[in-house]
Protein backbone atom coordinates (compact mmCIF):
# COMPACT_ATOMS: atom_id res chain seq x y z
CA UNK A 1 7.05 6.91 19.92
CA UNK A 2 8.89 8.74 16.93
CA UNK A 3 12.13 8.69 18.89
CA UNK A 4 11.81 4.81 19.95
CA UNK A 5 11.14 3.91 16.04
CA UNK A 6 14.48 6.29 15.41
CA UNK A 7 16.64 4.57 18.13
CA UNK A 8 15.29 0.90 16.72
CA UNK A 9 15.86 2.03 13.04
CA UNK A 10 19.22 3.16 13.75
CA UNK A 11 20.60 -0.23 15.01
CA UNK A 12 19.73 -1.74 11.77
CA UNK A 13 22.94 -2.38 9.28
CA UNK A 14 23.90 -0.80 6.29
CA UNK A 15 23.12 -3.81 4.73
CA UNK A 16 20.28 -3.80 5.86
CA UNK A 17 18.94 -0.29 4.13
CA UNK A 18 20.57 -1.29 1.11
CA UNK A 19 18.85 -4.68 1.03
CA UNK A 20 15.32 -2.82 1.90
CA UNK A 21 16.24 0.01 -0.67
CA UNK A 22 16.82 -2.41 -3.36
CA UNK A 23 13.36 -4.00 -2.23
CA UNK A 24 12.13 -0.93 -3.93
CA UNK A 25 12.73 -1.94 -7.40
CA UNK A 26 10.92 -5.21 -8.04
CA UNK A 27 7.52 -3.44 -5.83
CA UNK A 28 8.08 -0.35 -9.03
CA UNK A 29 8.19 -3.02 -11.68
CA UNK A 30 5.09 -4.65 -10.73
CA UNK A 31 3.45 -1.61 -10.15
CA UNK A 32 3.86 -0.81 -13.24
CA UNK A 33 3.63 -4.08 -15.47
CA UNK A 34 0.33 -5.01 -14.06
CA UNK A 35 -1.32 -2.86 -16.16
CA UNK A 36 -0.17 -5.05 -19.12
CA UNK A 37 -2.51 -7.49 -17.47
CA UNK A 38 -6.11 -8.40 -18.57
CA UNK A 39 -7.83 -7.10 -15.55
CA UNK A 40 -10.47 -4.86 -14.78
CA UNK A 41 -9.37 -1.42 -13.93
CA UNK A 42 -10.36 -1.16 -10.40
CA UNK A 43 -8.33 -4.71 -9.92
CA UNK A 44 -5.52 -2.66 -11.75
CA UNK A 45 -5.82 0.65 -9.64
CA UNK A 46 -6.04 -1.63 -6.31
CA UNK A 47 -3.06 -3.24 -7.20
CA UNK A 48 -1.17 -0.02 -8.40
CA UNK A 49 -1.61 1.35 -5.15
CA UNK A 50 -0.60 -1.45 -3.36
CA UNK A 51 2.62 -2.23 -4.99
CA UNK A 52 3.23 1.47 -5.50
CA UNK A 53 2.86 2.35 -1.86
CA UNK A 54 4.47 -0.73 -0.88
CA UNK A 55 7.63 0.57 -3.45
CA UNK A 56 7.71 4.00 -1.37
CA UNK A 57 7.72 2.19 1.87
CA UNK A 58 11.03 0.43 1.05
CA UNK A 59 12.41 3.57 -0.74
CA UNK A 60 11.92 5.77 2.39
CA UNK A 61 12.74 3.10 4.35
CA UNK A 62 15.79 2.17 3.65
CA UNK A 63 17.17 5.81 3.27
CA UNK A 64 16.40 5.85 6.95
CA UNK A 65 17.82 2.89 7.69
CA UNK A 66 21.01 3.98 6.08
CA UNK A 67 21.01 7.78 6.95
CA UNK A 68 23.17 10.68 5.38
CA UNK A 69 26.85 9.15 5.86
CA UNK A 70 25.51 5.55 4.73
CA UNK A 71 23.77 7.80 1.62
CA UNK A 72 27.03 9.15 0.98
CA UNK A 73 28.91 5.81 1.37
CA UNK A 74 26.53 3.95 -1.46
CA UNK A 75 27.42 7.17 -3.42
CA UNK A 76 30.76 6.53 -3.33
CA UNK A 77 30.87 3.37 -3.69
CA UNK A 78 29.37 3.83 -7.31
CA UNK A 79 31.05 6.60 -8.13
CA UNK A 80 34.34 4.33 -7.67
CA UNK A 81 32.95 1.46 -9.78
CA UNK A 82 32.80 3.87 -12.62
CA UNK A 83 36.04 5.15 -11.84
CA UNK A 84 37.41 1.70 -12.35
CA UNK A 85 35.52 0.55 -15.00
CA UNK A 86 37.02 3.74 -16.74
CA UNK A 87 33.99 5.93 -17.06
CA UNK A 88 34.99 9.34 -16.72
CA UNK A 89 31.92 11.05 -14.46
């Protein structure tokens, strides 16, 4: 089963894992900001976990989808934006 979900992930694009790595972000924020929210704190906790879990699943899902030489690629790819924008790291 582990090698079928492998083979399937590893068709996916790199667009793909960035897209559902960047899916990530939003799921954190609202994790997070709910508990701004006037709710009870079992509504709060419920929804914590949710979004929280939900922000994990993206984050480890996407670095699958992309692997270690798409990893390295999105690495690069910032490191050269900050080489052109004229940052020195």
């Amino acid at each position: 089963m582990k090698e079928k979900i492998n083979r399937w992930l590893s068709h996916l694009s790199f667009r793909t894992g960035v897209t559902v790595l960047l899916l990530c972000i939003p799921c954190y924020i609202i994790s997070f900001a709910q508990m701004a929210l006037p709710m009870s704190a079992a509504i709060k906790s419920v929804l914590w976990v949710v979004f929280f879990g939900l922000a994990k699943t993206f984050q480890y899902g996407g670095l699958t989808i992309l692997g270690v030489d798409g990893w390295k690629r999105l690495k690069q790819f910032f490191r050269h934006k900050k080489e052109r924008e004229g940052t020195p790291y």
